[in-house]
Protein backbone atom coordinates (compact mmCIF):
# COMPACT_ATOMS: atom_id res chain seq x y z
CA UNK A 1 0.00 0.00 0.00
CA UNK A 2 1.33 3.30 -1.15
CA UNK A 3 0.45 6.39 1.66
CA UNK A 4 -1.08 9.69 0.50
CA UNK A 5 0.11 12.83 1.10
CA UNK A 6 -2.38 15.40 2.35
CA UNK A 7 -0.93 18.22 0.16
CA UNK A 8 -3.18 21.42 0.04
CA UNK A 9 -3.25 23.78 -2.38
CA UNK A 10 -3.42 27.31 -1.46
CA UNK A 11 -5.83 29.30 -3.65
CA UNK A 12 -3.98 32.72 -5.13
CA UNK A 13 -6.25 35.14 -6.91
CA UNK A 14 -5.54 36.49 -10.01
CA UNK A 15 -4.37 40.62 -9.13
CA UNK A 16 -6.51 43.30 -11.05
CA UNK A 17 -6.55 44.16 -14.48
CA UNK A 18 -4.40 47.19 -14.91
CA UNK A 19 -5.98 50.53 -14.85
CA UNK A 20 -6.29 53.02 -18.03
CA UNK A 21 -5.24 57.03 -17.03
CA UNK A 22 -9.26 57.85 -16.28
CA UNK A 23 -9.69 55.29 -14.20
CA UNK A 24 -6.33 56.18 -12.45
CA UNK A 25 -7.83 59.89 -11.80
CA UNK A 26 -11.04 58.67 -10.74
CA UNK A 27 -9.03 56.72 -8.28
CA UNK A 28 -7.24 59.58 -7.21
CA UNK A 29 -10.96 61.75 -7.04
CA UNK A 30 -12.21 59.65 -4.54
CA UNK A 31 -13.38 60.70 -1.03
CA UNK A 32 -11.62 58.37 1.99
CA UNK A 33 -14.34 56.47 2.21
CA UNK A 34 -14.85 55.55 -1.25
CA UNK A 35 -11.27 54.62 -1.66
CA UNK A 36 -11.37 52.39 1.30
CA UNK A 37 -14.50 50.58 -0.29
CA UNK A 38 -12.33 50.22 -3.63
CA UNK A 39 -9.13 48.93 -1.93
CA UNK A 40 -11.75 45.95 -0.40
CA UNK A 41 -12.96 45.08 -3.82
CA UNK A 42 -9.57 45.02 -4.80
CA UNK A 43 -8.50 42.59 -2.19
CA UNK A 44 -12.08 40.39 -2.33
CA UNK A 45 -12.92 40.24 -5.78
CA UNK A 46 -9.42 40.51 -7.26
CA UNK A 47 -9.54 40.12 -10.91
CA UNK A 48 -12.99 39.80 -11.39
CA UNK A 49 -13.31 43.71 -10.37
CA UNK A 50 -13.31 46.25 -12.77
CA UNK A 51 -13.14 50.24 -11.45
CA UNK A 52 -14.40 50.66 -15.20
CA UNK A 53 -17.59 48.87 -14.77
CA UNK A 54 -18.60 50.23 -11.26
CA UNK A 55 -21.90 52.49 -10.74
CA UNK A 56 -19.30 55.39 -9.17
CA UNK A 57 -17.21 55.53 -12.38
CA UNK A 58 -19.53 55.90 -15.08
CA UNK A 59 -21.04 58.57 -13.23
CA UNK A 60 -18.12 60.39 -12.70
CA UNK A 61 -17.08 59.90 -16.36
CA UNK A 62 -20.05 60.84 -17.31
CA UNK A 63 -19.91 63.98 -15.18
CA UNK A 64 -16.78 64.96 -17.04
CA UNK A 65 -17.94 64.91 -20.54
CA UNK A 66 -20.49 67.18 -22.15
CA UNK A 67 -23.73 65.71 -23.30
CA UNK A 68 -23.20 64.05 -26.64
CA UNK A 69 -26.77 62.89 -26.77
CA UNK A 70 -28.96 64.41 -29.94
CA UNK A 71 -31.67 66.59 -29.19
CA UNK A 72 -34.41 64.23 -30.07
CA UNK A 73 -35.95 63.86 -33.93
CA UNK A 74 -37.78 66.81 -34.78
């Protein structure tokens, strides 16, 4: 009879996708609070978070560019 080994693998998440230059500033915008909250999605949800795809980012990216959005048809 041949004995085991009890081997465990340790689980290592995958880090964060890297962040574009807007997303880097947005970082940078937020209050204490907010980056706290960010730095624990980093850390929990490691590469399956993206600051991109977050409520808080398209609204601020949205806040910095001027309404491209046609009047409506006439």
């Amino acid at each position: 009879m041949s004995m085991a080994t009890n081997q465990v693998e340790t689980f290592k998440a995958q880090d964060p996708h890297a962040l574009n230059d807007n997303e880097r500033k947005y970082i940078d915008a937020m209050s204490p609070e907010q980056r706290q909250l960010h730095e624990l999605a980093v850390k929990m949800l490691g590469s399956s978070y993206f600051v991109g795809k977050t409520h808080g980012y398209t609204k601020w990216l949205k806040s910095l560019t001027p309404n491209t959005q046609s009047q409506g048809a006439k």
